[in-house]
Protein backbone atom coordinates (compact mmCIF):
# COMPACT_ATOMS: atom_id res chain seq x y z
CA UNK A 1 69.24 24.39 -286.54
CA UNK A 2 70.11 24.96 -290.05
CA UNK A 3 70.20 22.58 -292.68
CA UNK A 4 72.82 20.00 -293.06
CA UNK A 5 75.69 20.75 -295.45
CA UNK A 6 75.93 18.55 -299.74
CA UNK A 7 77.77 15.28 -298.57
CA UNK A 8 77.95 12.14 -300.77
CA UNK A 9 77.18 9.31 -298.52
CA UNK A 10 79.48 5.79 -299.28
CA UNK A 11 77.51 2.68 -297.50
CA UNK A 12 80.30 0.12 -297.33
CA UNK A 13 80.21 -3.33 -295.39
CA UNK A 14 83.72 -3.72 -295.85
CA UNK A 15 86.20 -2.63 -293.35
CA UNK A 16 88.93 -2.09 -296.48
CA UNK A 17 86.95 -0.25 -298.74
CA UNK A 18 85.79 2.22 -295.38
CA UNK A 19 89.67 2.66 -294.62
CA UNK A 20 89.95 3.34 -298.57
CA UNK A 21 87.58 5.97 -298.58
CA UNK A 22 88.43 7.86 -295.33
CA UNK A 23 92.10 8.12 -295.82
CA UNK A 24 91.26 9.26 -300.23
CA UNK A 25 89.32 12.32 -297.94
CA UNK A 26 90.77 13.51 -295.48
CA UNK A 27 87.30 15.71 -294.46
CA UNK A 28 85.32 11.97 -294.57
CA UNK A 29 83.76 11.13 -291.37
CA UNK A 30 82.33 7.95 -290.45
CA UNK A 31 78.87 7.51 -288.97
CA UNK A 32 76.66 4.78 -287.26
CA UNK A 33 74.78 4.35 -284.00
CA UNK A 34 75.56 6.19 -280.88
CA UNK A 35 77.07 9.34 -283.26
CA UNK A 36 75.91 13.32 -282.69
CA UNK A 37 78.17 14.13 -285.78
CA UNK A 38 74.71 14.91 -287.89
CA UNK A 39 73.47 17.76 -284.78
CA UNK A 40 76.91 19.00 -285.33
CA UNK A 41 76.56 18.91 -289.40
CA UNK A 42 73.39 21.19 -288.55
CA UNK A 43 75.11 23.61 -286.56
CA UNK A 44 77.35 23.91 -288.98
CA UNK A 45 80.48 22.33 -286.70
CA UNK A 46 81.76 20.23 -289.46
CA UNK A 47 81.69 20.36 -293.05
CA UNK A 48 82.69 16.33 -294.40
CA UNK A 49 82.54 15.80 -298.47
CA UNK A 50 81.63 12.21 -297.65
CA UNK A 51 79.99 10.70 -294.57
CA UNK A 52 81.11 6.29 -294.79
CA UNK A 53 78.61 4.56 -293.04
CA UNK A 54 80.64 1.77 -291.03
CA UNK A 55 77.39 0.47 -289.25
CA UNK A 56 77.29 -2.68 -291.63
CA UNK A 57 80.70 -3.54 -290.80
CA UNK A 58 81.02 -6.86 -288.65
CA UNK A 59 81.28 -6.21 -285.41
CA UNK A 60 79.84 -2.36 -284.99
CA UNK A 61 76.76 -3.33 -283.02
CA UNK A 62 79.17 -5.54 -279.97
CA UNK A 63 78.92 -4.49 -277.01
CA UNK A 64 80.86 -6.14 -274.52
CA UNK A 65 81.54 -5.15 -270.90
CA UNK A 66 85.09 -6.51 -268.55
CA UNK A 67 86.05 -6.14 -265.70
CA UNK A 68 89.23 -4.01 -267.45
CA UNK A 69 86.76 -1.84 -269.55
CA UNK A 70 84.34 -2.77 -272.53
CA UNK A 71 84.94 -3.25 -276.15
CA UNK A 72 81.95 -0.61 -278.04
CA UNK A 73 81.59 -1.29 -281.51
CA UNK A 74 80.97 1.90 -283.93
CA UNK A 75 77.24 1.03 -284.08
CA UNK A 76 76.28 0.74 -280.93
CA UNK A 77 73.64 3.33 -279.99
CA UNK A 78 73.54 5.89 -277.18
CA UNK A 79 70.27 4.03 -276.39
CA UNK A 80 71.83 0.42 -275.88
CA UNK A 81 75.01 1.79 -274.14
């Protein structure tokens, strides 16, 4: 694994200033729980000049199962789910 790749890292806990900074880059990525974007950043896969970290926004850690499928919020981890 090699090392992972110069990123500036934004740590927003609003939803508009996330969408703001995504769609100013278009090689942004977001990351939170339940994400293997950071193995992939080692193994060179993916090359982002910003990584927004969305797992403060409200309502990335619901998890909530129907009987018509489940609603998984961006920062729920591979763990919980």
């Amino acid at each position: 694994m090699e090392r992972l790749p110069v990123f500036d890292l934004e740590r927003t806990a609003s939803l508009a200033r996330a969408i703001e900074v995504l769609a100013a880059n278009p090689s942004a990525r977001p990351i939170a729980g339940g994400t293997d974007l950071v193995p992939n950043l080692r193994h060179g896969l993916d090359t982002p000049a910003v990584l927004v970290d969305v797992s403060r926004l409200d309502g990335a850690d619901v998890l909530d199962v129907y009987a018509a499928g489940a609603r998984i919020g961006a920062g729920v981890t591979l763990e919980r789910l």
